[in-house]
PDB file of N, CA and C in Angstrom:
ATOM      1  N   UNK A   1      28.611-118.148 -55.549  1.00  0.00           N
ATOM      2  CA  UNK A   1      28.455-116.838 -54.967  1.00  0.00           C
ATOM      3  C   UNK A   1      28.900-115.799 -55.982  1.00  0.00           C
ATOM      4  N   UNK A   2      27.845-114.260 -56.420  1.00  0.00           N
ATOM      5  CA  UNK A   2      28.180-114.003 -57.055  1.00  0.00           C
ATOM      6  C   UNK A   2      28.915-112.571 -56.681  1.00  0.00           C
ATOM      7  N   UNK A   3      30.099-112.376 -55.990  1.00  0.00           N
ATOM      8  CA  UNK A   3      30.719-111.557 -55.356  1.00  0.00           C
ATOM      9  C   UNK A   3      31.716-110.417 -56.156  1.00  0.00           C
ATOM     10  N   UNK A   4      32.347-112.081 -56.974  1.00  0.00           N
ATOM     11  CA  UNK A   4      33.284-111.084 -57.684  1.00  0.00           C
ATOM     12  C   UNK A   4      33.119-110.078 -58.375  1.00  0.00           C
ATOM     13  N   UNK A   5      31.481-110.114 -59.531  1.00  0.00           N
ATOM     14  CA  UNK A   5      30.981-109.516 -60.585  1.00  0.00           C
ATOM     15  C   UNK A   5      30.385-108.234 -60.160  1.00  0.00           C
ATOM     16  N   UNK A   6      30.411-108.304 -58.827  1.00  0.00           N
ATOM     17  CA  UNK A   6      29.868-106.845 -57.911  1.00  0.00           C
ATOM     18  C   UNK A   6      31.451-105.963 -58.048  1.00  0.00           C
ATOM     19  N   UNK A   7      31.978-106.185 -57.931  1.00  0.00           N
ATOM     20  CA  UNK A   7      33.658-105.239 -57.699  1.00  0.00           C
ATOM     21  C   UNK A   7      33.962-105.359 -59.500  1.00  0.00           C
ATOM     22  N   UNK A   8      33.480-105.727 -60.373  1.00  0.00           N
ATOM     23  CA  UNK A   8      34.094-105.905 -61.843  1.00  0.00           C
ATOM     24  C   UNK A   8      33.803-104.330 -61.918  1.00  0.00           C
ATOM     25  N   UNK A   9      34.431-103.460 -62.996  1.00  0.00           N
ATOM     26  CA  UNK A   9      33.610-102.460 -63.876  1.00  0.00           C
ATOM     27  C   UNK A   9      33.213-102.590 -65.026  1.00  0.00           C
ATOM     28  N   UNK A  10      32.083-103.124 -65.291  1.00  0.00           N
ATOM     29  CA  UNK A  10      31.934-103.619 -66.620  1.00  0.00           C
ATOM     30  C   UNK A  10      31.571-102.249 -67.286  1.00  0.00           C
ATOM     31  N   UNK A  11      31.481-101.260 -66.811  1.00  0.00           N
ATOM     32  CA  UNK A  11      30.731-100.150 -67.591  1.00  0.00           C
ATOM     33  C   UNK A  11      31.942 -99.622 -68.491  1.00  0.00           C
ATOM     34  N   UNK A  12      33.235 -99.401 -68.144  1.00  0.00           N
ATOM     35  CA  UNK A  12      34.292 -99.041 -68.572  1.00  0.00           C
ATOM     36  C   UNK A  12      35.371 -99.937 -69.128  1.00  0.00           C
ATOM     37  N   UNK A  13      35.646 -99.979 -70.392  1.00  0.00           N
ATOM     38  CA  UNK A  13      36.156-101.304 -70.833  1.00  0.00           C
ATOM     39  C   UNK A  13      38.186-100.423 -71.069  1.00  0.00           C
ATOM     40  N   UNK A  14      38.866-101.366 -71.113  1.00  0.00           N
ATOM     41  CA  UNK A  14      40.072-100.893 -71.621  1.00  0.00           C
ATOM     42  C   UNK A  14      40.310 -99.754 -72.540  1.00  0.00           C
ATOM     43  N   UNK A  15      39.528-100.126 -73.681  1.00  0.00           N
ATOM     44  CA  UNK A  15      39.656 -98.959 -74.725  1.00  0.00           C
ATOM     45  C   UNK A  15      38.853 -97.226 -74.693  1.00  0.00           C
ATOM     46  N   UNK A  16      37.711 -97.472 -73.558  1.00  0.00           N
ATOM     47  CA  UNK A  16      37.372 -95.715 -73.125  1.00  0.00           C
ATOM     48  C   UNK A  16      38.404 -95.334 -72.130  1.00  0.00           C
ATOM     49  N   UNK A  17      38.648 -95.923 -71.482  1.00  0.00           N
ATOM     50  CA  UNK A  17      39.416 -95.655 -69.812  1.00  0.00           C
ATOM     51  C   UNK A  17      41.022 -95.059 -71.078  1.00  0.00           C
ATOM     52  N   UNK A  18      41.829 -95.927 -71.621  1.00  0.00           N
ATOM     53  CA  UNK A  18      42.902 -95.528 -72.809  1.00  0.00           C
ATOM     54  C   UNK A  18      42.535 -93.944 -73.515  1.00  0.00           C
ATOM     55  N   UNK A  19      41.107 -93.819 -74.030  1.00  0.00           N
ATOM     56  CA  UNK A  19      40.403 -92.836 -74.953  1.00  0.00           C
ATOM     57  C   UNK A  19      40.448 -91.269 -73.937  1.00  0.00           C
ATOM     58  N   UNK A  20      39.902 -91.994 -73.135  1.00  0.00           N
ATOM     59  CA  UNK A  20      39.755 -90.870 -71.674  1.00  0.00           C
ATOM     60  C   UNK A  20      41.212 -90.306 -71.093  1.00  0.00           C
ATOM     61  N   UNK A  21      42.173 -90.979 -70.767  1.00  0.00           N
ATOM     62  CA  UNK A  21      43.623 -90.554 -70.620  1.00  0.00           C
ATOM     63  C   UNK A  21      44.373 -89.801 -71.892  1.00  0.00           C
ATOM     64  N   UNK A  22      43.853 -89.946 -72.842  1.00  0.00           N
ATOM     65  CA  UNK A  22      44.546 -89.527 -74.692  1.00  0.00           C
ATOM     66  C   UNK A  22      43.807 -88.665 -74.277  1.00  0.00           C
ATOM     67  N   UNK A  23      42.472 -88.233 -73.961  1.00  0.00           N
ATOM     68  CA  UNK A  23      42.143 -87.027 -74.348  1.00  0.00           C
ATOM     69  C   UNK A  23      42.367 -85.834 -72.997  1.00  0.00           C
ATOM     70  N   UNK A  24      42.817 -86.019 -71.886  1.00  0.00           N
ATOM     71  CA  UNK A  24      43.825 -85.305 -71.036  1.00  0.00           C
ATOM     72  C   UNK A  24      45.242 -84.945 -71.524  1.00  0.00           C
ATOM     73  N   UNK A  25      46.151 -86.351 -72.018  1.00  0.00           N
ATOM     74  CA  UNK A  25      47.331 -85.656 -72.683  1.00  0.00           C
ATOM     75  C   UNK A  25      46.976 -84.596 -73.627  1.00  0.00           C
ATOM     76  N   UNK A  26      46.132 -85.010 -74.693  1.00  0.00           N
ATOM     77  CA  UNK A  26      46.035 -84.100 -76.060  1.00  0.00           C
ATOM     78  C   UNK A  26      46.203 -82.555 -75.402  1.00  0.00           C
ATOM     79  N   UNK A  27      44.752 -82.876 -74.704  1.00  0.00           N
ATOM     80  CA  UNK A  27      44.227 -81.246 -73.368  1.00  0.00           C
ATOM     81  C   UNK A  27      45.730 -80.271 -73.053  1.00  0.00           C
ATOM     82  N   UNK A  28      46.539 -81.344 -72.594  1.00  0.00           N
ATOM     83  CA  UNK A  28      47.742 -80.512 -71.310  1.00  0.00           C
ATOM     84  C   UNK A  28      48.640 -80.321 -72.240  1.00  0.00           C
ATOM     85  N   UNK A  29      49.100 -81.097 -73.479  1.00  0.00           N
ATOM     86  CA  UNK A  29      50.020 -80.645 -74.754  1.00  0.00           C
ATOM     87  C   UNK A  29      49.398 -79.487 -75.375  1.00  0.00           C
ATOM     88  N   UNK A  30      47.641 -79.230 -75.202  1.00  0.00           N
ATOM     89  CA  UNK A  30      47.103 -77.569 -75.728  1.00  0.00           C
ATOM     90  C   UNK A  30      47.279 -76.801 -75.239  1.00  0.00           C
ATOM     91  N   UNK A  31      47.281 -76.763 -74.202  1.00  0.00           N
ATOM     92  CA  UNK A  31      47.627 -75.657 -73.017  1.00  0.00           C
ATOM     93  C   UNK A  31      49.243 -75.400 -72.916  1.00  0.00           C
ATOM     94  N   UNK A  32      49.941 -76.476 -72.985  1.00  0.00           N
ATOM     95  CA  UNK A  32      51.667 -76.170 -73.411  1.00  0.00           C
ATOM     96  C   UNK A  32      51.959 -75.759 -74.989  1.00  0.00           C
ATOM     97  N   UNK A  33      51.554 -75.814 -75.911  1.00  0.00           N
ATOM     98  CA  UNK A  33      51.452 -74.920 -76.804  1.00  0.00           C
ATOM     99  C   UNK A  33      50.599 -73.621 -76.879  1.00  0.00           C
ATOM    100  N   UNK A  34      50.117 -73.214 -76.229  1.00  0.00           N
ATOM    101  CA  UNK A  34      49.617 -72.087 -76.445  1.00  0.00           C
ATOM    102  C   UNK A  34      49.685 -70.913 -75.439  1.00  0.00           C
ATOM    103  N   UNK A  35      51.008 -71.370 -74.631  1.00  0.00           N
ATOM    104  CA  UNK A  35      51.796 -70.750 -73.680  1.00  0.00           C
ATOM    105  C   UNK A  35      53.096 -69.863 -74.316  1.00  0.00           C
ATOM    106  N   UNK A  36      53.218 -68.561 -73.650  1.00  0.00           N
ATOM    107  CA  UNK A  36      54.036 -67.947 -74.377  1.00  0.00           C
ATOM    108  C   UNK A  36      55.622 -68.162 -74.348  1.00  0.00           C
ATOM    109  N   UNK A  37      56.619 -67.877 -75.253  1.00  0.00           N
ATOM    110  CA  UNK A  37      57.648 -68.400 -75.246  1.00  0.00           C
ATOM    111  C   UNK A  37      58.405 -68.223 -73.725  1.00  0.00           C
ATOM    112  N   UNK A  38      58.748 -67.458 -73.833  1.00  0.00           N
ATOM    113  CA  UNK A  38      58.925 -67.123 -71.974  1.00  0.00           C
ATOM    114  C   UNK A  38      58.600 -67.780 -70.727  1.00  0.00           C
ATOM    115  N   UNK A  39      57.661 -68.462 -70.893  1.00  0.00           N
ATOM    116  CA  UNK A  39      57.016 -68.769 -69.871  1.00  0.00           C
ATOM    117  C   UNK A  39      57.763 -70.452 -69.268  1.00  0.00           C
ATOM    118  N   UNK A  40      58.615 -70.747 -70.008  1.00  0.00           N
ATOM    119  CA  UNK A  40      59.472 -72.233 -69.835  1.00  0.00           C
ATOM    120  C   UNK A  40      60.511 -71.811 -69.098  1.00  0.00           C
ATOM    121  N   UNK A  41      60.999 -70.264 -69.299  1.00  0.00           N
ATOM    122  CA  UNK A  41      62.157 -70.166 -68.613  1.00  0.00           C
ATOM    123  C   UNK A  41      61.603 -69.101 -67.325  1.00  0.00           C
ATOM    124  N   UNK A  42      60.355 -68.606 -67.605  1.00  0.00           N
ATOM    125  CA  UNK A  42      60.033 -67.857 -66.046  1.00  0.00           C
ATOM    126  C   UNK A  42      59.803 -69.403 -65.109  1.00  0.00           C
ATOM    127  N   UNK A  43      59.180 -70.944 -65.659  1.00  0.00           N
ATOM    128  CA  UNK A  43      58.876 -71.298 -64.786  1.00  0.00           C
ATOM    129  C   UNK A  43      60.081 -71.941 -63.803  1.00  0.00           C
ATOM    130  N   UNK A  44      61.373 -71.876 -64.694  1.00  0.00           N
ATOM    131  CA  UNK A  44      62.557 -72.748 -64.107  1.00  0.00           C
ATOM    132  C   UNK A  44      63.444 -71.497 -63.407  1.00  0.00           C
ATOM    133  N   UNK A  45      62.978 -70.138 -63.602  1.00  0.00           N
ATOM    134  CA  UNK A  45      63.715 -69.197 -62.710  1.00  0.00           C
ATOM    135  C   UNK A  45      62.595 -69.514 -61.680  1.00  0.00           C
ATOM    136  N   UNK A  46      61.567 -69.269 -61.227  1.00  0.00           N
ATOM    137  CA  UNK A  46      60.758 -69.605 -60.142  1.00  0.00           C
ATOM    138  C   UNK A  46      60.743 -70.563 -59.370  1.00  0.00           C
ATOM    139  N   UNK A  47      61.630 -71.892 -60.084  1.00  0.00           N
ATOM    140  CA  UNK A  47      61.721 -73.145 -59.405  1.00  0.00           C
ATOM    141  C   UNK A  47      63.171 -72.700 -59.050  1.00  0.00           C
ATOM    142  N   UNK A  48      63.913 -72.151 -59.225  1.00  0.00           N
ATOM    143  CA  UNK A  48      65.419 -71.636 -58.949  1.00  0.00           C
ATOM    144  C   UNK A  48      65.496 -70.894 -57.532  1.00  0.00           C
ATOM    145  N   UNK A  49      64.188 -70.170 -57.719  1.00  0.00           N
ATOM    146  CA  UNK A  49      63.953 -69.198 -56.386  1.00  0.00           C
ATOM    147  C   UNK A  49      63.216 -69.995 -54.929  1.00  0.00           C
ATOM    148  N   UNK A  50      62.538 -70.656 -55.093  1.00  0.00           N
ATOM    149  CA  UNK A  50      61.853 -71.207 -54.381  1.00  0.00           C
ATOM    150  C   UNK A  50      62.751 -72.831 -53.756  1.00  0.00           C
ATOM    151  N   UNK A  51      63.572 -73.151 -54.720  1.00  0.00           N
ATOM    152  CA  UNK A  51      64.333 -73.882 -54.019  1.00  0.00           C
ATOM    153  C   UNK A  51      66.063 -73.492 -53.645  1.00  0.00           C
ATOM    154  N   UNK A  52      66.214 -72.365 -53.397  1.00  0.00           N
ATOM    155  CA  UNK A  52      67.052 -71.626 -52.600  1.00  0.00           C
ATOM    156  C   UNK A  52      66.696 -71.550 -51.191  1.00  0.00           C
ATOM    157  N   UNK A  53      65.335 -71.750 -50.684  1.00  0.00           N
ATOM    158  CA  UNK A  53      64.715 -71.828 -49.347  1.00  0.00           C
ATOM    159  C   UNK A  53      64.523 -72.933 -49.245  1.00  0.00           C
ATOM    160  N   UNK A  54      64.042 -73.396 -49.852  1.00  0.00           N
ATOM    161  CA  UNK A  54      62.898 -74.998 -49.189  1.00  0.00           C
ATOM    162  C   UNK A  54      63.379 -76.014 -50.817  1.00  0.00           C
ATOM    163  N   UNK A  55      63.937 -77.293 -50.107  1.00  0.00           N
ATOM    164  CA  UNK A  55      64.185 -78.323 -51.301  1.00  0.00           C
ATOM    165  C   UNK A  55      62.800 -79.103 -51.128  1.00  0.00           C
ATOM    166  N   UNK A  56      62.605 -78.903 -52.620  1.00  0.00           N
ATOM    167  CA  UNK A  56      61.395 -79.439 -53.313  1.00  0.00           C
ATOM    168  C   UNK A  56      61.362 -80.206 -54.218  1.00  0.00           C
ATOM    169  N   UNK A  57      60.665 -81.003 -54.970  1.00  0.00           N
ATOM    170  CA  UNK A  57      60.494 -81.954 -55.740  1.00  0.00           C
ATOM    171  C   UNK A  57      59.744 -80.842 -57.076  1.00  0.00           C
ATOM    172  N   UNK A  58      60.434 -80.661 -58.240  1.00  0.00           N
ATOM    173  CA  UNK A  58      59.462 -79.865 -58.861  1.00  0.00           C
ATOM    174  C   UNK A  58      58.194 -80.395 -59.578  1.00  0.00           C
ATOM    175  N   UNK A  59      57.905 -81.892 -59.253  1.00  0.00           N
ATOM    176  CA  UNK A  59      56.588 -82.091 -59.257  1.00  0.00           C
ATOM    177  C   UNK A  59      55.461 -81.387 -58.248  1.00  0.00           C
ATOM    178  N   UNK A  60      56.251 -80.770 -57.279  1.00  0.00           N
ATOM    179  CA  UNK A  60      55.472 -80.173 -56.313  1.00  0.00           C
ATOM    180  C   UNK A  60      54.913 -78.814 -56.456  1.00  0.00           C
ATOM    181  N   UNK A  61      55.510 -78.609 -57.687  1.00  0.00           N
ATOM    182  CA  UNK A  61      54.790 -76.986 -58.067  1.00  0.00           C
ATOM    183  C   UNK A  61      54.379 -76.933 -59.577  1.00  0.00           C
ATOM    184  N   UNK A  62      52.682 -76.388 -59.481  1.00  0.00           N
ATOM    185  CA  UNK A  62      52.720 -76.144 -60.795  1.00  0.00           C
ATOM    186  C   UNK A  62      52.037 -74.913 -60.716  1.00  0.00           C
ATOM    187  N   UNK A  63      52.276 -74.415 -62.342  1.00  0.00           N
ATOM    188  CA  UNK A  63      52.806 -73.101 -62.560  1.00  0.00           C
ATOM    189  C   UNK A  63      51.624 -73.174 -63.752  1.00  0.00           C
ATOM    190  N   UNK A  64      50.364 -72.191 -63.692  1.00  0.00           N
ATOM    191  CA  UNK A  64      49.504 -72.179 -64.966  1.00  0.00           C
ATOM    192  C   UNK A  64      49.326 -70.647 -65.226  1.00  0.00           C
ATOM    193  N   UNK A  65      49.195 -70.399 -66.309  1.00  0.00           N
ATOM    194  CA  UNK A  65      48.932 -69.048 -67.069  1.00  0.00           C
ATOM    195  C   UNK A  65      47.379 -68.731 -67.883  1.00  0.00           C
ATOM    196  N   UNK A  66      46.566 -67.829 -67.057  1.00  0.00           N
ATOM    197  CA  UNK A  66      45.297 -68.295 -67.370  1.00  0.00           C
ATOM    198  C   UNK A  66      45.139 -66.684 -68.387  1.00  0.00           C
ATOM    199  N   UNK A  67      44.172 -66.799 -69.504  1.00  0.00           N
ATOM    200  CA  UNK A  67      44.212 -65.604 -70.029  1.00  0.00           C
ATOM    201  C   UNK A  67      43.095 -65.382 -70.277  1.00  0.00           C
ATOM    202  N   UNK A  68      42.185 -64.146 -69.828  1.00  0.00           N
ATOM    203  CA  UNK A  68      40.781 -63.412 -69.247  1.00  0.00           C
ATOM    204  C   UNK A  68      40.523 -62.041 -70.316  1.00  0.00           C
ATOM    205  N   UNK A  69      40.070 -61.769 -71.535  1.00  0.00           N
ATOM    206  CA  UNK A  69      40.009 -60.886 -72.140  1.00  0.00           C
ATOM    207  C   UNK A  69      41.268 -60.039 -72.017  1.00  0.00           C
ATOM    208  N   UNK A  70      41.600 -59.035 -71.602  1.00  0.00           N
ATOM    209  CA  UNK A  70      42.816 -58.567 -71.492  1.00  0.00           C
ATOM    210  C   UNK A  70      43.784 -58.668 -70.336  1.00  0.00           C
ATOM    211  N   UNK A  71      43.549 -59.374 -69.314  1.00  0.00           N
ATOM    212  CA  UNK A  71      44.027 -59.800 -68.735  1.00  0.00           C
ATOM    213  C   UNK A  71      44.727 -61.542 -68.378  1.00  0.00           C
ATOM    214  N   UNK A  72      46.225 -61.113 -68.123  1.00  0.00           N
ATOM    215  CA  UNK A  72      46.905 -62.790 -67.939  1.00  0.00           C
ATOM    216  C   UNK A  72      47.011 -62.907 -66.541  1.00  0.00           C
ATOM    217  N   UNK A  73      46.583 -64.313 -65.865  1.00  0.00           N
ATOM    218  CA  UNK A  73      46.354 -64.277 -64.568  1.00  0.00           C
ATOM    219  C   UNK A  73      47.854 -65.703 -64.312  1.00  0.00           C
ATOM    220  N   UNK A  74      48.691 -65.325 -63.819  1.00  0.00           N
ATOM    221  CA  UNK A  74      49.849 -66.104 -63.411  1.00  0.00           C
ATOM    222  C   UNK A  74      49.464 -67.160 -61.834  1.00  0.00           C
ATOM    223  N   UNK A  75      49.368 -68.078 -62.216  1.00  0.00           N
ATOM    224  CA  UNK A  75      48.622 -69.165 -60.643  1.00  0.00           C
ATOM    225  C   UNK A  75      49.908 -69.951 -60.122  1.00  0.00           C
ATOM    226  N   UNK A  76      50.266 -70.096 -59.082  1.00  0.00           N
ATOM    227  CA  UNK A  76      51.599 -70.952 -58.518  1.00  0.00           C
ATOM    228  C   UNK A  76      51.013 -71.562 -57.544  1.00  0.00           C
ATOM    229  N   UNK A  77      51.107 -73.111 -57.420  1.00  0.00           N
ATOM    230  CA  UNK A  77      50.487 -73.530 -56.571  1.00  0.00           C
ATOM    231  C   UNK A  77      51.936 -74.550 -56.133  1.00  0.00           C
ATOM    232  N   UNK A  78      52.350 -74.263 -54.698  1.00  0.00           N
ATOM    233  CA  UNK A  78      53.135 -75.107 -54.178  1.00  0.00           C
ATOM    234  C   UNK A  78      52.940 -75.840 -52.933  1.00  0.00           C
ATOM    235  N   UNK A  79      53.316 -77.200 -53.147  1.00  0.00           N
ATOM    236  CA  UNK A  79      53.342 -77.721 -51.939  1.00  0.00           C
ATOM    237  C   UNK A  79      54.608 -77.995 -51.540  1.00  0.00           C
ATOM    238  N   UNK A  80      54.510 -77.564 -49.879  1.00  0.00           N
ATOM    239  CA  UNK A  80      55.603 -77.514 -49.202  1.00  0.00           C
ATOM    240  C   UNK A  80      56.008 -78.514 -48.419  1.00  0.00           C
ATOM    241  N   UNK A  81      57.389 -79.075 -48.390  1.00  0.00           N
ATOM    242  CA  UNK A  81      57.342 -79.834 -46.915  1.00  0.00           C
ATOM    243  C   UNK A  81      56.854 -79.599 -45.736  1.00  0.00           C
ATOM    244  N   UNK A  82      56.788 -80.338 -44.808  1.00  0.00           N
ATOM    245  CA  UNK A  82      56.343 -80.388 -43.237  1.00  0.00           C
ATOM    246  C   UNK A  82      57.251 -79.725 -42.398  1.00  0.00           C
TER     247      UNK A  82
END
């Protein structure tokens, strides 16, 4: 019975699936360098403020800085407990 070879992924071998994750880190280490100096310690005063109300996991908030011709667009996305 040929069952198992239906659930295999043969299309994706160890070394793209590895290639594909390297090239997300590389990505999120570009975007953390090319963030302004400030912005390491606005994000740990913001995690300072926000967990004065509600204890959070600071995996639960992230904090991106998007930049639009002359404009910087500050994004906070938190999830809250129940």
């Amino acid at each position: 019975m040929a069952l198992f070879p239906f659930f295999k992924d043969d299309n994706k071998s160890s070394a793209s699936v590895a290639r594909e994750r390297l090239k997300v880190i590389v990505a999120h280490e570009r975007l953390q360098r090319e963030q302004p100096e400030y912005f390491q310690a606005m994000q740990r005063d913001i995690m300072d403020v926000i967990k004065r109300y509600v204890d959070i996991d600071p995996e639960d908030v992230q904090i991106q800085l998007e930049n639009e011709d002359n404009c910087s667009v500050l994004e906070l996305n938190v999830t809250l407990p129940n």
